[in-house]
C-alpha atoms as a PDB file:
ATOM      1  CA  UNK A   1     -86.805-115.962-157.475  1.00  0.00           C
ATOM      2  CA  UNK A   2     -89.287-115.859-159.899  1.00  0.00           C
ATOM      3  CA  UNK A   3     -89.946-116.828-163.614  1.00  0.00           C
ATOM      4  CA  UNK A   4     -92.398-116.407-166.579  1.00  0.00           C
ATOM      5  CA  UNK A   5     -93.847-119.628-168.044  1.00  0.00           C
ATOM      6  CA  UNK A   6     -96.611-119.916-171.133  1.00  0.00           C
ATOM      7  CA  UNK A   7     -99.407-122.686-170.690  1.00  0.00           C
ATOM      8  CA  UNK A   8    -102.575-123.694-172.916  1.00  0.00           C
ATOM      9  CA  UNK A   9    -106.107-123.079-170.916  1.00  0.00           C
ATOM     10  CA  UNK A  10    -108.465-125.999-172.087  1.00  0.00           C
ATOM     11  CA  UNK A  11    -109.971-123.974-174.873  1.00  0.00           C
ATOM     12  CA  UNK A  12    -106.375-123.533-176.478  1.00  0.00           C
ATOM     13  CA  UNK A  13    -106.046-119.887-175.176  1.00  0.00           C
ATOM     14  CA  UNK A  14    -102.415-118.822-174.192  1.00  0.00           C
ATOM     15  CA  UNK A  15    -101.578-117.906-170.359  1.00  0.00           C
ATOM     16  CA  UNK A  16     -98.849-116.026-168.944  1.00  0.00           C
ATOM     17  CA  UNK A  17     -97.729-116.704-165.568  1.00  0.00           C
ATOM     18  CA  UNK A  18     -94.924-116.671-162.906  1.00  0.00           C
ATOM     19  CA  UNK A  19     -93.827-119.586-160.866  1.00  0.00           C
ATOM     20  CA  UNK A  20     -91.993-118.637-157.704  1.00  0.00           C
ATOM     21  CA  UNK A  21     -89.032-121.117-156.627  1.00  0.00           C
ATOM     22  CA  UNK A  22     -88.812-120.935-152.376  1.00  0.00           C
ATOM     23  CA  UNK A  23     -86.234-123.362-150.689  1.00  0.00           C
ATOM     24  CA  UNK A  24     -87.046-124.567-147.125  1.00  0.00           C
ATOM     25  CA  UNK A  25     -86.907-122.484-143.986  1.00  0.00           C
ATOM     26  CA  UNK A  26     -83.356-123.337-141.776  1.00  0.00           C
ATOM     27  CA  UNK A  27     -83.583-126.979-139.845  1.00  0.00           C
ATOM     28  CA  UNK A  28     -81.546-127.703-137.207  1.00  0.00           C
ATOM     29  CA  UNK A  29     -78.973-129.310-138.779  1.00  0.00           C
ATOM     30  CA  UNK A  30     -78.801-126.245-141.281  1.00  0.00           C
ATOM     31  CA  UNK A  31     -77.658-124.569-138.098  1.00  0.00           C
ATOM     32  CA  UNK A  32     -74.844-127.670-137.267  1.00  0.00           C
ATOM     33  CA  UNK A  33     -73.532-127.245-140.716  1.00  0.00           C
ATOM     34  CA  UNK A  34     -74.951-131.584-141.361  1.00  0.00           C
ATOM     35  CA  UNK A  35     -75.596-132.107-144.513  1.00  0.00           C
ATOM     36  CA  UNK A  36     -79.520-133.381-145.103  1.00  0.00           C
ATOM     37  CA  UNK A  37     -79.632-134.832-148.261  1.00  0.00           C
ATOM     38  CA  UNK A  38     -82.774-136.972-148.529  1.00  0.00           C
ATOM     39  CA  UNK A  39     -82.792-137.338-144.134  1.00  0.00           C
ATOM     40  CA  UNK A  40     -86.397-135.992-143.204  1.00  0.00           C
ATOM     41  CA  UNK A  41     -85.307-133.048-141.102  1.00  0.00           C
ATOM     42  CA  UNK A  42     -87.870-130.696-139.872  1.00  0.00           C
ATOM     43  CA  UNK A  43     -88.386-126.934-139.975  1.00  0.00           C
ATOM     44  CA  UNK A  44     -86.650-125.399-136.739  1.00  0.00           C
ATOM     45  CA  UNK A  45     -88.165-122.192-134.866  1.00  0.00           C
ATOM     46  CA  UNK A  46     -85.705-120.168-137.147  1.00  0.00           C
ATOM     47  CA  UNK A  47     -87.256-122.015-140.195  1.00  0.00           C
ATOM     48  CA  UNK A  48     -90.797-121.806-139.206  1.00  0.00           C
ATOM     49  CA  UNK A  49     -90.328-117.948-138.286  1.00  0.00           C
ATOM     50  CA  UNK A  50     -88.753-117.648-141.879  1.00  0.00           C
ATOM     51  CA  UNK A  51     -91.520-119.105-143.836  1.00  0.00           C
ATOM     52  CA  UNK A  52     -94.261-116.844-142.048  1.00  0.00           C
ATOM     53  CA  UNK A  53     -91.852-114.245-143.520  1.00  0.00           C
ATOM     54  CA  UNK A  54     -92.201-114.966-146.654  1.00  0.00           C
ATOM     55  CA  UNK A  55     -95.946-115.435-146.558  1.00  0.00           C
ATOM     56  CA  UNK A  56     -96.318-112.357-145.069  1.00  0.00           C
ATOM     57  CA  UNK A  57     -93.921-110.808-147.853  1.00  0.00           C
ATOM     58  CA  UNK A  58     -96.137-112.185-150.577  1.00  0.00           C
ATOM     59  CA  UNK A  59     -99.645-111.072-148.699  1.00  0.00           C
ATOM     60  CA  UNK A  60     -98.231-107.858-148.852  1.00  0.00           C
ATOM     61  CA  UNK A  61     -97.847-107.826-152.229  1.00  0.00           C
ATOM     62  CA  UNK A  62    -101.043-109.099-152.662  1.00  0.00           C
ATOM     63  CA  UNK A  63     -99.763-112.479-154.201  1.00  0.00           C
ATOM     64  CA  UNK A  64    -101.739-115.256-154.290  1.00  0.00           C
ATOM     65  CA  UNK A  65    -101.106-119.472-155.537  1.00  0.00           C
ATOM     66  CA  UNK A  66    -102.822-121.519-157.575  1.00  0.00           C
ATOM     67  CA  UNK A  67    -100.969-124.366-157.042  1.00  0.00           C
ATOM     68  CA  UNK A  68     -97.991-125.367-154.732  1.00  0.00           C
ATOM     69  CA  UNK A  69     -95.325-127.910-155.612  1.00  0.00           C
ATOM     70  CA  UNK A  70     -93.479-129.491-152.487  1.00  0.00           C
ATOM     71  CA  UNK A  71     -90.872-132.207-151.839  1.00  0.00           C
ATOM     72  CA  UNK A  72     -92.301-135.185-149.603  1.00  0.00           C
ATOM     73  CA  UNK A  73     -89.515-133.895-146.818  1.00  0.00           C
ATOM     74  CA  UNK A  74     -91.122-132.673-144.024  1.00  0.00           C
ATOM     75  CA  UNK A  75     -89.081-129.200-144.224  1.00  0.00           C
ATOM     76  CA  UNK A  76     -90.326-128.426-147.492  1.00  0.00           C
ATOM     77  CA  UNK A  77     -93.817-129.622-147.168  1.00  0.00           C
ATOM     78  CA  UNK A  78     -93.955-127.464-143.929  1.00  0.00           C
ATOM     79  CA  UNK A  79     -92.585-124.638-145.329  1.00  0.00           C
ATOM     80  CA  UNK A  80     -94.958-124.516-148.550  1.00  0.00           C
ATOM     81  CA  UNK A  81     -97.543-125.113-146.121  1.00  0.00           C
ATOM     82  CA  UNK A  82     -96.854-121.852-144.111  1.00  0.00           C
ATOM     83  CA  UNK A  83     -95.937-119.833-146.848  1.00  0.00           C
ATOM     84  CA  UNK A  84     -98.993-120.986-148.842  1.00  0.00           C
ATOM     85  CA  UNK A  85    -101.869-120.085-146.584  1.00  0.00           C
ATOM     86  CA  UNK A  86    -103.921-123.268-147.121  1.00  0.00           C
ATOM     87  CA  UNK A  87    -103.215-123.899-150.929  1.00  0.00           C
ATOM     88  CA  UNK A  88    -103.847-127.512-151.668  1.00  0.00           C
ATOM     89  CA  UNK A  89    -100.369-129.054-152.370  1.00  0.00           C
END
């Protein structure tokens, strides 16, 4: 999912951009129907395998992050991680 946002460069100049929304890759207790909550869960094989296809989706399409927003959870940090490529977070 995406979405256009407006922002203010430091000289005052208006910038479009698009902020894309990703939820974590499956966890094993995803797969046992558990609720997580706030329980720091990490990424499964499934998950992990997931996330690499979504960075590969957005290498393909030649898109690129300036920054990268994560929950602390270790499922989400993981996954923005891999589908990231090395942005800072």
């Amino acid at each position: 999912m995406r979405d256009l946002y407006r922002y203010s460069d430091s000289k005052g100049y208006g910038q479009q951009g698009i902020i894309y929304l990703i939820r974590h890759g499956s966890t094993k207790w995803n797969n046992e129907k558990r609720i997580q909550g706030s329980t720091d869960i990490e990424l499964d094989d499934i998950g992990r395998s997931m996330a690499e296809g979504s960075a590969e989706y957005f290498s393909k399409m030649g898109i690129t992050f300036d920054r990268v927003f994560s929950s602390p959870l270790r499922r989400a940090l993981e996954t923005a991680r891999l589908v990231s490529r090395g942005c800072v977070i």
